[in-house]
N, C-alpha and C. Protein backbone atom coordinates (compact mmCIF):
# COMPACT_ATOMS: atom_id res chain seq x y z
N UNK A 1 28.59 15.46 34.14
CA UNK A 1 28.70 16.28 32.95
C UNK A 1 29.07 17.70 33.39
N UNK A 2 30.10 18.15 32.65
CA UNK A 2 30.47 19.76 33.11
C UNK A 2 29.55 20.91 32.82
N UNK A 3 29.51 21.92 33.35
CA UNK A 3 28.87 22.73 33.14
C UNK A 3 28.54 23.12 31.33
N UNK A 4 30.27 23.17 31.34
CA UNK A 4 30.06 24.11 29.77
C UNK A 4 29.63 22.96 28.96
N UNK A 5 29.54 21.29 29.13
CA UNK A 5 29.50 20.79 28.11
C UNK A 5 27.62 20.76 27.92
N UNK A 6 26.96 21.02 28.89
CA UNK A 6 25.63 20.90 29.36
C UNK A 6 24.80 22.39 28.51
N UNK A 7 25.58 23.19 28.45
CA UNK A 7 25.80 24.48 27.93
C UNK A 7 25.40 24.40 26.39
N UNK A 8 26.47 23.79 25.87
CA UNK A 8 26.95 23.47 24.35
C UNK A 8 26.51 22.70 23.91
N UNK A 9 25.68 21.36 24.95
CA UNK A 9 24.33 20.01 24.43
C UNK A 9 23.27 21.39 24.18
N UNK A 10 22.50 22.17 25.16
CA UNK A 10 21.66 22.99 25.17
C UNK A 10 21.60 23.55 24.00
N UNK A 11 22.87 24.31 23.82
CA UNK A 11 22.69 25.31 22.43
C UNK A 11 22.36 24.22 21.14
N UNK A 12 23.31 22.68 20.81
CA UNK A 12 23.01 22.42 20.00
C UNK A 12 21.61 22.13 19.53
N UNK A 13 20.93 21.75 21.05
CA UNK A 13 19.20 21.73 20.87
C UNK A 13 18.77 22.76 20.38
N UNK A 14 18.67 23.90 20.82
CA UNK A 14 18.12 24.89 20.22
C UNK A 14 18.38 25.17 18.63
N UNK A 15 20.07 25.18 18.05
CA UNK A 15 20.02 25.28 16.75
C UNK A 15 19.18 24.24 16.12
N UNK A 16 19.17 22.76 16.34
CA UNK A 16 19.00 22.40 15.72
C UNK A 16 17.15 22.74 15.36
N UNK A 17 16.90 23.23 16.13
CA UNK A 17 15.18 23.48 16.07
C UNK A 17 14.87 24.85 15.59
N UNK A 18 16.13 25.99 15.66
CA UNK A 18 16.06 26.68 14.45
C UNK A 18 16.80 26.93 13.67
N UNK A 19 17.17 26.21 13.38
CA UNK A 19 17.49 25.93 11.39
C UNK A 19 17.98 24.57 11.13
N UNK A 20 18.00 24.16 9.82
CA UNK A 20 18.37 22.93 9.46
C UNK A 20 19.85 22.41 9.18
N UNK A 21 20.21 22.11 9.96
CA UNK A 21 21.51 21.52 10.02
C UNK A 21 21.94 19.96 9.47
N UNK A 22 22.60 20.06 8.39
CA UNK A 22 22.63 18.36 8.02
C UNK A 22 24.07 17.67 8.41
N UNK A 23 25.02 18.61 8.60
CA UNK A 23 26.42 17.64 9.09
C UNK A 23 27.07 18.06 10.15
N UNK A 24 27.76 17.64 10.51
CA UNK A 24 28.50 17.47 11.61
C UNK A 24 29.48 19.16 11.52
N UNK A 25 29.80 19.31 10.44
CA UNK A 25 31.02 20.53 10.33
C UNK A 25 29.87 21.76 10.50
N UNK A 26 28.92 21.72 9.27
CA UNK A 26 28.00 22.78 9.86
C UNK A 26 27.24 23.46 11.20
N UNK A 27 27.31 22.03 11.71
CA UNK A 27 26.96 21.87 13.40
C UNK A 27 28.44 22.91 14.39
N UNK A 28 29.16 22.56 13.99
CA UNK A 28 30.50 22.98 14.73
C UNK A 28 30.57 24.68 14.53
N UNK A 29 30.28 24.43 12.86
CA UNK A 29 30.28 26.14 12.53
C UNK A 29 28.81 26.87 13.22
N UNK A 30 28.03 26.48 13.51
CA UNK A 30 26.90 27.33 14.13
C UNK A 30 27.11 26.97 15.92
N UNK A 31 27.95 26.72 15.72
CA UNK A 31 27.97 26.74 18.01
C UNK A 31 29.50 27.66 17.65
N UNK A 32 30.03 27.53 16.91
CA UNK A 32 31.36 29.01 17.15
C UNK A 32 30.74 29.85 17.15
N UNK A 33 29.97 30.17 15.64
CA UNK A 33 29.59 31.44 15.38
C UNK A 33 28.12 31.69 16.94
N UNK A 34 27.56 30.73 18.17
CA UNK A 34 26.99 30.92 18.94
C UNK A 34 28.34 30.99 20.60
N UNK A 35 29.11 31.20 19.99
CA UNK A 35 30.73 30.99 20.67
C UNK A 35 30.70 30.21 21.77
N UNK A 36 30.49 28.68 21.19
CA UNK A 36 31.10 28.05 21.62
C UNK A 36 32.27 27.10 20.70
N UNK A 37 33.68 26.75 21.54
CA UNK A 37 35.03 26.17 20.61
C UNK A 37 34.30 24.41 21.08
N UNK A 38 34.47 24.25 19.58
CA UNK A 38 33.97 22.30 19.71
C UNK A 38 34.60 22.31 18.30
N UNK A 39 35.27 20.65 18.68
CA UNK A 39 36.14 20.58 17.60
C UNK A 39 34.63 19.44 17.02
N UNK A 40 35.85 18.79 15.70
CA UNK A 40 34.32 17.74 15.20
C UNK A 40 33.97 16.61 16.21
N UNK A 41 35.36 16.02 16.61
CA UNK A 41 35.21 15.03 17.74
C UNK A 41 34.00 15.15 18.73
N UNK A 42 34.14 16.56 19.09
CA UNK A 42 33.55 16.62 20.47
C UNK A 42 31.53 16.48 19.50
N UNK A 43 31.67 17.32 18.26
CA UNK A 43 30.51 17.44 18.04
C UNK A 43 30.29 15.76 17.81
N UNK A 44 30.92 14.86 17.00
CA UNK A 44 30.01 14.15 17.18
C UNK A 44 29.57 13.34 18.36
N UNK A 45 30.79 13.13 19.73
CA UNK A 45 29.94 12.77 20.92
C UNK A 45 28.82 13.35 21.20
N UNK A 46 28.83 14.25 20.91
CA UNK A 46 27.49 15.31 21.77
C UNK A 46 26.01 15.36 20.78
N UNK A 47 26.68 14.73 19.51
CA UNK A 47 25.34 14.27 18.56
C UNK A 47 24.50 12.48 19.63
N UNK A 48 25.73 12.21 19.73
CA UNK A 48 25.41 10.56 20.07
C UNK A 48 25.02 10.77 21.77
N UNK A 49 25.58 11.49 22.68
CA UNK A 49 24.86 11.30 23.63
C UNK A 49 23.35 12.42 23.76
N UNK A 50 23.12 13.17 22.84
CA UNK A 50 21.96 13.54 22.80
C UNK A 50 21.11 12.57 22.11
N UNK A 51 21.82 11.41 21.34
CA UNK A 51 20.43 11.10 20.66
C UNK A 51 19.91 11.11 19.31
N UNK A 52 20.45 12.49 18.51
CA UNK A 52 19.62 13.32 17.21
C UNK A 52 19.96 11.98 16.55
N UNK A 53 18.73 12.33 15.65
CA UNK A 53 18.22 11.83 14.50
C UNK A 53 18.55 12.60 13.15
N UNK A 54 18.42 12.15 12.66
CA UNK A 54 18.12 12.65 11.00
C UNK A 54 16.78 12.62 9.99
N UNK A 55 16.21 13.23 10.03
CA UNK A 55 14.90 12.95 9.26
C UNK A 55 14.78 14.22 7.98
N UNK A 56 14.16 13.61 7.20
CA UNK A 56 14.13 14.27 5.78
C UNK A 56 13.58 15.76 6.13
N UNK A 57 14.03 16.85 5.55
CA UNK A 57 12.98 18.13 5.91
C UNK A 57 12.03 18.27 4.76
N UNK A 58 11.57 19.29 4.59
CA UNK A 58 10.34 19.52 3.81
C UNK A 58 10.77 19.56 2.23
N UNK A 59 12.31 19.81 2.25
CA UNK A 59 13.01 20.72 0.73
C UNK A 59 13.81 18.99 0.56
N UNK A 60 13.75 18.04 1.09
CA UNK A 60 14.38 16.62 0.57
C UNK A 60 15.80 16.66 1.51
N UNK A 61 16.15 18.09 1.94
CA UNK A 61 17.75 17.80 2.73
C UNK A 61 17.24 17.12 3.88
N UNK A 62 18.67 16.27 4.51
CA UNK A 62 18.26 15.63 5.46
C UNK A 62 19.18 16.14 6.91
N UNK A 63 18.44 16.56 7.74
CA UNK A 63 18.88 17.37 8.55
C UNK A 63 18.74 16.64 10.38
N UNK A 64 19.59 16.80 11.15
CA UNK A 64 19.68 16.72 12.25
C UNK A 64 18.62 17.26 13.30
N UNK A 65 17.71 16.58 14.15
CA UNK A 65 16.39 16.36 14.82
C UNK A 65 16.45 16.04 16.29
N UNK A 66 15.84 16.32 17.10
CA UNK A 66 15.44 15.65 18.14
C UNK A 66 15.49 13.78 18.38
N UNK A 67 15.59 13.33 19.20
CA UNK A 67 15.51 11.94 19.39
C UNK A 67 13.79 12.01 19.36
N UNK A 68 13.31 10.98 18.24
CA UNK A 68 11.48 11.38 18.36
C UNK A 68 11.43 11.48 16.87
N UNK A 69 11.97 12.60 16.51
CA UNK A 69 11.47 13.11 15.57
C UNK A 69 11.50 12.47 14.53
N UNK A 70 12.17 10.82 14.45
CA UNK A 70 11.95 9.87 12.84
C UNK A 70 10.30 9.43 13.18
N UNK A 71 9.94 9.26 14.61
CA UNK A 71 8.87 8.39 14.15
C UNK A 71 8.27 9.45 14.28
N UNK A 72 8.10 11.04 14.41
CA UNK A 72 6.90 11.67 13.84
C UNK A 72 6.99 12.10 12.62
N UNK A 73 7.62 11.84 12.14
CA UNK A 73 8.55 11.85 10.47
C UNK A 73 7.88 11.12 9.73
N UNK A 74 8.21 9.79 10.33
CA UNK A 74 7.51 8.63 9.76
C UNK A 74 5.83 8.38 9.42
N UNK A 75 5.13 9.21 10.34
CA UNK A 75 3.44 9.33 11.13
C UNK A 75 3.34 10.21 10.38
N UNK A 76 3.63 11.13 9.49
CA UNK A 76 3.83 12.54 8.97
C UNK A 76 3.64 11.85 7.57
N UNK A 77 4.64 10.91 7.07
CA UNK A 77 4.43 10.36 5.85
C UNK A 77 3.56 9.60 5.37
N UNK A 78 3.21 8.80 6.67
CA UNK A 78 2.29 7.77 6.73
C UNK A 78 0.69 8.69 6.36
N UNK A 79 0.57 9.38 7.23
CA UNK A 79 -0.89 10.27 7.26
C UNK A 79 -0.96 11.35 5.70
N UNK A 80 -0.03 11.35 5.19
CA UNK A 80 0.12 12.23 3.76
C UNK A 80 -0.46 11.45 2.65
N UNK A 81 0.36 9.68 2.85
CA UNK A 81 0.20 8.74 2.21
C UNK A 81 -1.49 8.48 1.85
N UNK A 82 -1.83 8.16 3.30
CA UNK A 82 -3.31 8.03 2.69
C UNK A 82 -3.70 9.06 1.87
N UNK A 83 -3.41 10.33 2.97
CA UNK A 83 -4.73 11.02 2.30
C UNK A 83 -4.11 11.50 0.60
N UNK A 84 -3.95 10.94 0.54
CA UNK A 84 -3.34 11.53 -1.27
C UNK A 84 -3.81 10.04 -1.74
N UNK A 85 -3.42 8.70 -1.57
CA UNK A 85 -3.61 7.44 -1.80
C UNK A 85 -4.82 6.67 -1.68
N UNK A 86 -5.27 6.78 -0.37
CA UNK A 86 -6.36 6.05 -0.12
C UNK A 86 -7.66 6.54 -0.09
N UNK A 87 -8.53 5.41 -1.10
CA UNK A 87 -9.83 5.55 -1.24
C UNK A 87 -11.05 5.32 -0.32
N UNK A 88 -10.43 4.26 0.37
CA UNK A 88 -11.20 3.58 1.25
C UNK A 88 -10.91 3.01 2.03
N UNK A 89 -11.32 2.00 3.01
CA UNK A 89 -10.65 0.99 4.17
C UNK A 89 -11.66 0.00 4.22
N UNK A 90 -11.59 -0.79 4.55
CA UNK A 90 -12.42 -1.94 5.05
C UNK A 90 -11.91 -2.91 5.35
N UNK A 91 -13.07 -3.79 6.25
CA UNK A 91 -11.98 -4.99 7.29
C UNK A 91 -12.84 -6.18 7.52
N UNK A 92 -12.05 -7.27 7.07
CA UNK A 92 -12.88 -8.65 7.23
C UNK A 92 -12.57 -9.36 8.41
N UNK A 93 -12.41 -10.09 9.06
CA UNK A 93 -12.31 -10.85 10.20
C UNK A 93 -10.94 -10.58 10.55
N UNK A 94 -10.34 -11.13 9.39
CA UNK A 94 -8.93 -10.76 10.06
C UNK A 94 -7.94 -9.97 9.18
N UNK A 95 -8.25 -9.36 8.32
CA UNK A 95 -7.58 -8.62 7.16
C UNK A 95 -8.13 -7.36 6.65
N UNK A 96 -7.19 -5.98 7.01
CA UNK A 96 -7.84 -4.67 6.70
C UNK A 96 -7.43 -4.30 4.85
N UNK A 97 -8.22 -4.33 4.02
CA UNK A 97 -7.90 -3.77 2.24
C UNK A 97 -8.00 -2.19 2.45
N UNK A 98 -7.28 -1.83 1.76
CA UNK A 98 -7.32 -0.57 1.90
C UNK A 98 -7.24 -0.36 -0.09
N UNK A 99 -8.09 0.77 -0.50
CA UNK A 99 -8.35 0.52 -2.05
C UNK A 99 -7.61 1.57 -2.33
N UNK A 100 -7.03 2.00 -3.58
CA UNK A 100 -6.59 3.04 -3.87
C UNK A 100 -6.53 3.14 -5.38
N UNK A 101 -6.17 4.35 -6.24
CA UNK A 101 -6.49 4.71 -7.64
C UNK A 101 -5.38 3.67 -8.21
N UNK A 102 -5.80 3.18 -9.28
CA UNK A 102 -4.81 2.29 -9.62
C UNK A 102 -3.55 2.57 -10.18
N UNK A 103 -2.54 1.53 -9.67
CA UNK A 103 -1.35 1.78 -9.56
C UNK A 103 -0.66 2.75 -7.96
N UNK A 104 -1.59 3.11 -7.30
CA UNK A 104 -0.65 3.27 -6.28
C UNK A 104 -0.52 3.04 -5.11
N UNK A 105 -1.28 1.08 -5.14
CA UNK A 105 -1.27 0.39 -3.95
C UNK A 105 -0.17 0.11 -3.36
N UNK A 106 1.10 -0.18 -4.57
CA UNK A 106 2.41 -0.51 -3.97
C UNK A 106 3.24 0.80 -3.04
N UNK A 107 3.24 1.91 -3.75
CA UNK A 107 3.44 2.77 -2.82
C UNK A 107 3.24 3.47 -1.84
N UNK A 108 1.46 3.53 -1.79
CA UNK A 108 0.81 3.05 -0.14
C UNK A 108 1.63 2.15 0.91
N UNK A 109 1.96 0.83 0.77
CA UNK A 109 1.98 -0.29 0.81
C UNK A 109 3.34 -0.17 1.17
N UNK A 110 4.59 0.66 0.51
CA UNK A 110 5.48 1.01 0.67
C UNK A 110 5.81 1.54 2.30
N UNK A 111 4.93 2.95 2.45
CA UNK A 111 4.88 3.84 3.26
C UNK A 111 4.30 2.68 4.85
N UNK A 112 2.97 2.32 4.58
CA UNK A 112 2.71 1.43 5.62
C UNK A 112 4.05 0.72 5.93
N UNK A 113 4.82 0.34 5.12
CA UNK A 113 5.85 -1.01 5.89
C UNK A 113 6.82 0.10 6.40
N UNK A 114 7.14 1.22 5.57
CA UNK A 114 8.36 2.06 6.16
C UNK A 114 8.17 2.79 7.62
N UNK A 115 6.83 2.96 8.19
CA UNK A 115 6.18 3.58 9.22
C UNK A 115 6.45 2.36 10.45
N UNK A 116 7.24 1.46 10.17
CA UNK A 116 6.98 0.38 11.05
C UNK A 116 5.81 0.66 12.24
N UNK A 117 4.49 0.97 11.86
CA UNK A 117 3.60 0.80 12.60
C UNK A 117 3.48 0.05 13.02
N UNK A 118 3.35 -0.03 15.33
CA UNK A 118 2.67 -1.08 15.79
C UNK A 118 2.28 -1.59 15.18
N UNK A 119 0.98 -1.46 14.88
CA UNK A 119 -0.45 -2.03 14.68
C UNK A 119 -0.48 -3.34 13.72
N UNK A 120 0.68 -3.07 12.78
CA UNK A 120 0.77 -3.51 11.42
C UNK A 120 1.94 -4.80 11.05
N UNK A 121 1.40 -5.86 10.96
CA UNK A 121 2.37 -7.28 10.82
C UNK A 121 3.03 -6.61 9.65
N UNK A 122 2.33 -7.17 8.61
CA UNK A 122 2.93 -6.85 7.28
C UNK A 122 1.74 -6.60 6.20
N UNK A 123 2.23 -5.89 4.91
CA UNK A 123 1.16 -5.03 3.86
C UNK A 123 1.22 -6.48 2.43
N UNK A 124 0.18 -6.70 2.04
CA UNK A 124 0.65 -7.16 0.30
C UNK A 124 0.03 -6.35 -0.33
N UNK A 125 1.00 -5.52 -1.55
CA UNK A 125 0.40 -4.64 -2.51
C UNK A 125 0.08 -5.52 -3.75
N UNK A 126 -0.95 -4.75 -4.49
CA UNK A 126 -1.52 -5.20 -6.10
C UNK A 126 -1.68 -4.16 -6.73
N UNK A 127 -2.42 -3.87 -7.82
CA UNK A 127 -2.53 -3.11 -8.49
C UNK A 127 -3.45 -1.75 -7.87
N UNK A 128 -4.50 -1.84 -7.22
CA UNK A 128 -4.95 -0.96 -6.74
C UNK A 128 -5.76 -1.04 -5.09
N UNK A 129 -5.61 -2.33 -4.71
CA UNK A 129 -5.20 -2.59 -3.25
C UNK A 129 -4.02 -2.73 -2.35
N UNK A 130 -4.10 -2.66 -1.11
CA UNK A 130 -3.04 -3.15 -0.04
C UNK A 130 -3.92 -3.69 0.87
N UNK A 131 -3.59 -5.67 0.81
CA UNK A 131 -3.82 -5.95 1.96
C UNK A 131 -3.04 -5.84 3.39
N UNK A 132 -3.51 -5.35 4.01
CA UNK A 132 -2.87 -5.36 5.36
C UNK A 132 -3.13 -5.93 6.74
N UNK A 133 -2.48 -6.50 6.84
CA UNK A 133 -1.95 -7.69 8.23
C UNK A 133 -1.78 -6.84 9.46
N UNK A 134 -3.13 -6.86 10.44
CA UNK A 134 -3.02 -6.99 11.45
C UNK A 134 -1.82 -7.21 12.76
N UNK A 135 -1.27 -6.75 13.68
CA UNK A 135 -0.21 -7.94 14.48
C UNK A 135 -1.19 -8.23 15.17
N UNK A 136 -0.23 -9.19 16.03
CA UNK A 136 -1.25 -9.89 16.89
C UNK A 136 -1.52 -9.45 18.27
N UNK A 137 -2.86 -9.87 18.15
CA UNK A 137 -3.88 -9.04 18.84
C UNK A 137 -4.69 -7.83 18.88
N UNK A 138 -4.04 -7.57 17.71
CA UNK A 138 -5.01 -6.32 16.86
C UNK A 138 -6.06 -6.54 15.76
N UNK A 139 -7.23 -6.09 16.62
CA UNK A 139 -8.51 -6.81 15.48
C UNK A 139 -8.19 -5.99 14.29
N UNK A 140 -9.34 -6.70 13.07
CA UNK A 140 -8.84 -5.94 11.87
C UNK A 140 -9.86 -5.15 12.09
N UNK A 141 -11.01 -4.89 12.55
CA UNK A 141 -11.67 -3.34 12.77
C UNK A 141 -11.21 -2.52 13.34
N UNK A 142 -10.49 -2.58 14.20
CA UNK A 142 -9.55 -1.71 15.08
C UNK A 142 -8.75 -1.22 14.47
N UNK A 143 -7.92 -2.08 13.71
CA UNK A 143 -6.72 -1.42 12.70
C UNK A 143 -7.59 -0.58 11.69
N UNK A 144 -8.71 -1.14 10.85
CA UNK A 144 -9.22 -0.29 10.17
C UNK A 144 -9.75 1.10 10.48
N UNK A 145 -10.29 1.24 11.70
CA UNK A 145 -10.68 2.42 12.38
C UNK A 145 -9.58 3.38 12.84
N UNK A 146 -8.51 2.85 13.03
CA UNK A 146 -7.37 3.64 13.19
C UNK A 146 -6.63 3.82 11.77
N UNK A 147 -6.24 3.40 11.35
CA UNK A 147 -5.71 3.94 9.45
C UNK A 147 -6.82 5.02 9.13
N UNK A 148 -8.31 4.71 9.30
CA UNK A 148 -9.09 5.06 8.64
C UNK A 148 -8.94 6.78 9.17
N UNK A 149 -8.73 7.42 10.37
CA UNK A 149 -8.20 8.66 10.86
C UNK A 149 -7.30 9.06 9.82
N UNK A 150 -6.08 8.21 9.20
CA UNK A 150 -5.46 8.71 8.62
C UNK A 150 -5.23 9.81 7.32
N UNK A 151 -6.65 9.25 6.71
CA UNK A 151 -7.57 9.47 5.64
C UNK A 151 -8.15 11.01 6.36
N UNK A 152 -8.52 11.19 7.14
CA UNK A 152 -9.19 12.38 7.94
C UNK A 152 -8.12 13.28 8.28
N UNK A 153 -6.83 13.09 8.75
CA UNK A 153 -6.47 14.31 9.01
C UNK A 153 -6.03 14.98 8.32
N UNK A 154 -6.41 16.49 8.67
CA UNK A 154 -5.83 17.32 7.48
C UNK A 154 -6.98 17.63 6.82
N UNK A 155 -8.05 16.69 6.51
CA UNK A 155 -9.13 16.97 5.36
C UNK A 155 -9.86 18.24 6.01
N UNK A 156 -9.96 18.66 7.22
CA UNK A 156 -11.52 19.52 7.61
C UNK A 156 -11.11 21.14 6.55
């Protein structure tokens, strides 16, 4: 890799971690105006051998990220989910319920499957539960004790 192109990966790291960048042309226009010349071509190799992601920002635009940053994106949504959603947890032999105000088990239930969490086979939503499926080899107290953090952070 050449110097200057090692240069111009660098800078795009840095913009992209301060400020939100969602396309490719905007990307091009903030490394001129940091003077460096990249046409779109080059920007989008240099998107793909860095990696970036795209993950939603705080305002709904969806902006260009670190390689990482969907699944703390994802862990971000997931941990919001409960604590706005979930009432409770509990775990039977092999199946963790998780209770919530009614009507918003499915969208709990939603978030669990979109988080593709390890931990987590698959969710069935109802009206004001989500059962949730263990994978294998994950007890359902274990899974429950770990969701159940989820519920906690943020609260102190």
């Amino acid at each position: 890799m050449t110097q200057h192109r090692r240069e111009r990966q660098a800078a795009i790291m840095r913009l992209i971690r301060e400020r939100q960048i969602s396309t490719q042309a905007e990307l091009a226009d903030a490394l001129h105006a940091a003077g460096f010349e990249a046409v779109q071509t080059t920007v989008s190799r240099d998107i793909s051998e860095l990696g970036l992601v795209k993950v939603r920002a705080a305002n709904g635009r969806l902006v260009y990220a670190p390689p990482g940053a969907a699944d703390l994106d994802r862990l971000r949504r997931l941990e919001a989910a409960f604590r706005e959603w979930a009432l409770s947890i509990e775990a039977s032999d092999s199946l963790v319920v998780v209770f919530t105000p009614r009507g918003f088990a499915a969208a709990l239930g939603d978030t669990i499957d979109e988080s593709s969490h390890p931990h987590v086979l698959a969710t069935v939503a109802g009206e004001n539960t989500v059962l949730v499926v263990p994978a294998a080899g994950v007890s359902a107290a274990a899974l429950r004790n770990e969701l159940s953090r989820h519920i906690l952070e943020g609260a102190a």
